[in-house]
C-alpha atoms as a PDB file:
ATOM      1  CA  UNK A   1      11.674 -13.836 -14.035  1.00  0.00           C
ATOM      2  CA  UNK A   2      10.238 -10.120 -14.239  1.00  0.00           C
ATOM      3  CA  UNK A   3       8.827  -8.553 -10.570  1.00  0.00           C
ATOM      4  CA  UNK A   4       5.169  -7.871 -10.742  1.00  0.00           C
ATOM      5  CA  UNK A   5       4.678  -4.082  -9.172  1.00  0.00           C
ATOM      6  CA  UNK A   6       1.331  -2.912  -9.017  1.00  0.00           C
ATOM      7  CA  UNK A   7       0.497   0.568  -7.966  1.00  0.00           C
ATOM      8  CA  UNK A   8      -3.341   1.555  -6.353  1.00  0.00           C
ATOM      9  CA  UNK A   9      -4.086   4.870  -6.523  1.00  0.00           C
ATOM     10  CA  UNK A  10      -6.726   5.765  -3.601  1.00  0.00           C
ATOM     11  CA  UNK A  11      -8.841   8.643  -3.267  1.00  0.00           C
ATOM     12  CA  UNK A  12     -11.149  10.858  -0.893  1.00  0.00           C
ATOM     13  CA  UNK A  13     -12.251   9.177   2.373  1.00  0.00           C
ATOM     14  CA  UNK A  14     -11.526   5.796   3.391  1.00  0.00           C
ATOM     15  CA  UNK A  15     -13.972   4.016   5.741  1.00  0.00           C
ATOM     16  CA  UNK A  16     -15.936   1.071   6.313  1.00  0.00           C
ATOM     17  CA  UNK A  17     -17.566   0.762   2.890  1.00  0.00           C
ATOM     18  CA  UNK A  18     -14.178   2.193   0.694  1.00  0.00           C
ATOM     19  CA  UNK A  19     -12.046  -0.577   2.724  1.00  0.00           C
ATOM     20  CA  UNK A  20     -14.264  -3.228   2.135  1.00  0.00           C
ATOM     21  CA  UNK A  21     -13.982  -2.136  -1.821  1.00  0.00           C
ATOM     22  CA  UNK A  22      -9.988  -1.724  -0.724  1.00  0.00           C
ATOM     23  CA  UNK A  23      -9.853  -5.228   0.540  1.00  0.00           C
ATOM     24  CA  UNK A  24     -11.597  -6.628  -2.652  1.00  0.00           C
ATOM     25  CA  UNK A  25      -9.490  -4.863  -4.656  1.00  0.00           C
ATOM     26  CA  UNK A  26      -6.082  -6.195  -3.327  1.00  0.00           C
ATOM     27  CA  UNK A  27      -7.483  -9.819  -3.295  1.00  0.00           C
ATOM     28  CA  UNK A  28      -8.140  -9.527  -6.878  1.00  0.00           C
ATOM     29  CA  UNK A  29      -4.517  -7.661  -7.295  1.00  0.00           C
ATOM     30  CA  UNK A  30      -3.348 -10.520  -5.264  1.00  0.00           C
ATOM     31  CA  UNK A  31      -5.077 -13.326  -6.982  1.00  0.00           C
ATOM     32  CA  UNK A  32      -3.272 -11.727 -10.487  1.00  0.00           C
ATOM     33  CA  UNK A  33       0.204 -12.711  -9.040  1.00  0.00           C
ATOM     34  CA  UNK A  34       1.493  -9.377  -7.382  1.00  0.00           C
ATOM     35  CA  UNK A  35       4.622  -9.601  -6.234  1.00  0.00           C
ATOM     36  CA  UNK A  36       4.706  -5.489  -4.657  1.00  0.00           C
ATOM     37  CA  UNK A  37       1.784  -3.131  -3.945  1.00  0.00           C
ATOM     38  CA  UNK A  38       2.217   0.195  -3.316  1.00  0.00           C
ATOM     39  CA  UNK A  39      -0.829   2.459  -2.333  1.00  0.00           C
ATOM     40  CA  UNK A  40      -0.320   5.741  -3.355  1.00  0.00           C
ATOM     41  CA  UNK A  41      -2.693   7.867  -1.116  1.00  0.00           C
ATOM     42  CA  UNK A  42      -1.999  11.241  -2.728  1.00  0.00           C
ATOM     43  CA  UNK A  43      -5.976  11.693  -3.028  1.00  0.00           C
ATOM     44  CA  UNK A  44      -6.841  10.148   0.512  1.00  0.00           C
ATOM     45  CA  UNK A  45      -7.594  13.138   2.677  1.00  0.00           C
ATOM     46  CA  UNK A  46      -9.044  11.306   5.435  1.00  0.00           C
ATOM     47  CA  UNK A  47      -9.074   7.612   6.986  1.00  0.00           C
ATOM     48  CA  UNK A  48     -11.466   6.366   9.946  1.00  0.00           C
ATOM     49  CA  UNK A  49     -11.692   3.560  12.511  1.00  0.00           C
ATOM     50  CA  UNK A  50     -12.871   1.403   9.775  1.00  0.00           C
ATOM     51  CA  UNK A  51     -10.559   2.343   7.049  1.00  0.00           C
ATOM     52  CA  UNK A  52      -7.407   1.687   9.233  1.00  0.00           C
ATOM     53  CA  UNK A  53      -8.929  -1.819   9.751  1.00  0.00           C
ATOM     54  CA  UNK A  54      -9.266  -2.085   6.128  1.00  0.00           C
ATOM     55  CA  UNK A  55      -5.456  -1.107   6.076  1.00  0.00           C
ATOM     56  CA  UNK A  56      -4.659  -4.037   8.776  1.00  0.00           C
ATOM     57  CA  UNK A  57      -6.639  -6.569   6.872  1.00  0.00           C
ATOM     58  CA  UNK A  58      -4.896  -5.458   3.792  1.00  0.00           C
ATOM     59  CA  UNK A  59      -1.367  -5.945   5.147  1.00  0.00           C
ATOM     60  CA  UNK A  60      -2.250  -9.510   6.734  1.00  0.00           C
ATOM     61  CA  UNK A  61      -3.597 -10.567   3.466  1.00  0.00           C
ATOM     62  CA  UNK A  62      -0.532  -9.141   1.561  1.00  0.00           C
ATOM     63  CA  UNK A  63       2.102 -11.302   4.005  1.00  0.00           C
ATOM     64  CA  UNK A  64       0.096 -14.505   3.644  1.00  0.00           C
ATOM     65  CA  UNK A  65       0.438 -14.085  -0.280  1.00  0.00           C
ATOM     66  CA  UNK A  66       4.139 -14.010   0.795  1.00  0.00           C
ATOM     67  CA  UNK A  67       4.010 -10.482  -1.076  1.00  0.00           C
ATOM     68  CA  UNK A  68       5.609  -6.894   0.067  1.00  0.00           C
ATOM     69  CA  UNK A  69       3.208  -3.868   0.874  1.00  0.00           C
ATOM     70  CA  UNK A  70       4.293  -0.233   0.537  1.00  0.00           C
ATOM     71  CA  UNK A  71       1.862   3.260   0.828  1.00  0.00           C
ATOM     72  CA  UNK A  72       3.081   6.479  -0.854  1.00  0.00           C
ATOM     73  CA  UNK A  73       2.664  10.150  -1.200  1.00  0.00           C
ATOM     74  CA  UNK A  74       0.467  10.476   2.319  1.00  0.00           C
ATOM     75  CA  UNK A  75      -0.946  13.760   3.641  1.00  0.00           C
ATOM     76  CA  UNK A  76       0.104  15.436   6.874  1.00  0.00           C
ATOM     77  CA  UNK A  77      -2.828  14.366   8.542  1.00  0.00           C
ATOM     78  CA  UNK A  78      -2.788  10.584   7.124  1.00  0.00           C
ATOM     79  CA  UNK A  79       0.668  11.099   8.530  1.00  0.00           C
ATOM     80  CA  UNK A  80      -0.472  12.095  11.837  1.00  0.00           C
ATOM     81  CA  UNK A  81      -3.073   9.456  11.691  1.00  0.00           C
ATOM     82  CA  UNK A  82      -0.626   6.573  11.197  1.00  0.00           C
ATOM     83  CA  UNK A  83       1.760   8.115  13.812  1.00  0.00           C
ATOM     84  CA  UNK A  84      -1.087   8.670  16.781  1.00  0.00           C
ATOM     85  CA  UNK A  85      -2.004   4.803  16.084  1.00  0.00           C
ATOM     86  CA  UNK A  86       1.706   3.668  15.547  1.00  0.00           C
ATOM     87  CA  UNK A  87       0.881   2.291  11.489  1.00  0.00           C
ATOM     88  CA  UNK A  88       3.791   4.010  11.190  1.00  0.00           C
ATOM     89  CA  UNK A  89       5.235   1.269  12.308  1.00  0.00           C
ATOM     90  CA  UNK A  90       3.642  -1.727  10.330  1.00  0.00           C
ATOM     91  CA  UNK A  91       3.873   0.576   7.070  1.00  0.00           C
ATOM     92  CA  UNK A  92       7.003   1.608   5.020  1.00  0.00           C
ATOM     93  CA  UNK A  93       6.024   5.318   3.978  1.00  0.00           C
ATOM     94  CA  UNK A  94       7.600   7.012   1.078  1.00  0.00           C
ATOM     95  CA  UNK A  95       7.419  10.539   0.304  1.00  0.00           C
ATOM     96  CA  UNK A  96       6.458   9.593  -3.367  1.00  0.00           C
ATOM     97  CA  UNK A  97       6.707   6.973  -5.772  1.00  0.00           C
ATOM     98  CA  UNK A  98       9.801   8.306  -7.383  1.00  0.00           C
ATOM     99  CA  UNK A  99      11.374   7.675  -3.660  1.00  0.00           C
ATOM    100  CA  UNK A 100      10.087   4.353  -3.662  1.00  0.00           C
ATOM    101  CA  UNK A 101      11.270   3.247  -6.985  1.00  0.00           C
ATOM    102  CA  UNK A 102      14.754   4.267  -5.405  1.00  0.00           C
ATOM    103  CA  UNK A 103      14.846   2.756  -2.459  1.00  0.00           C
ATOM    104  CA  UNK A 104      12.874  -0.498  -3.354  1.00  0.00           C
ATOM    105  CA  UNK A 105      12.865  -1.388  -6.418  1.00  0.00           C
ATOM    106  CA  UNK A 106      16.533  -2.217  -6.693  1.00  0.00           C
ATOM    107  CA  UNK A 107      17.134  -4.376  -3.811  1.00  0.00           C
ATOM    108  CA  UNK A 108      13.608  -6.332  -4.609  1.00  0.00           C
ATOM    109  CA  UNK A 109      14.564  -6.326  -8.165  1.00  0.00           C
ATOM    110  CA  UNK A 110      17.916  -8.227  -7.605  1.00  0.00           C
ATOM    111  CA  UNK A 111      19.073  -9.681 -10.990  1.00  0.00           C
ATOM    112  CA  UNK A 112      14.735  -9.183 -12.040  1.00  0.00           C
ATOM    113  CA  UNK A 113      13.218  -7.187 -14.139  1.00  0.00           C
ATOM    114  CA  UNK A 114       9.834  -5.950 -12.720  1.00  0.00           C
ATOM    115  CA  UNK A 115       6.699  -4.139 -14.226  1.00  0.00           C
ATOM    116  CA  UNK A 116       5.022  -1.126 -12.959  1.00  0.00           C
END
């Protein structure tokens, strides 16, 4: 059985109307049998009110798909964002997706192949 990893790459400012893109997206990602997401925000240089609700929704529709949610490669003040509202905590951050294909990817993969 091979692990289905799917990396989103996100870019520039995330609010109301890039979330509700965001959430579309991940329902379609979703939909196609993900088993991992990981957002890479390397691009994202700035999230709002609304964008961090896109974030939430994203997460909640992630768990009830009984799939695993990751974000990547996030700027100091993304960083600062997610600590100030405590994401921090509902998020597991990586530095990059080289760190998460260490630190994940082998204990999900567990006798699996998997597919990024």
């Amino acid at each position: 059985m091979q692990l289905n990893v799917t990396v989103l790459e996100l870019s520039g400012i995330i609010d109301g109307i890039r979330g509700n893109e965001l959430r579309r997206q991940i329902s379609g990602i979703l939909a196609n049998g993900a088993d991992i997401l990981l957002l890479d925000m390397k691009q994202v240089n700035f999230i709002d009110s609304s964008g961090l609700g896109a974030l939430v929704s994203a997460t909640q529709m992630v768990r009830n798909a009984d799939s695993k949610l990751f974000v990547c490669s996030i700027s100091d003040q993304v960083r600062m964002l997610f600590e100030l509202t405590k994401m921090n905590r509902i998020f597991q951050v990586f530095a990059d997706r080289d760190e998460f294909k260490q630190k994940v990817l082998p204990i999900e993969q567990a006798g699996r192949q998997y597919k990024i």
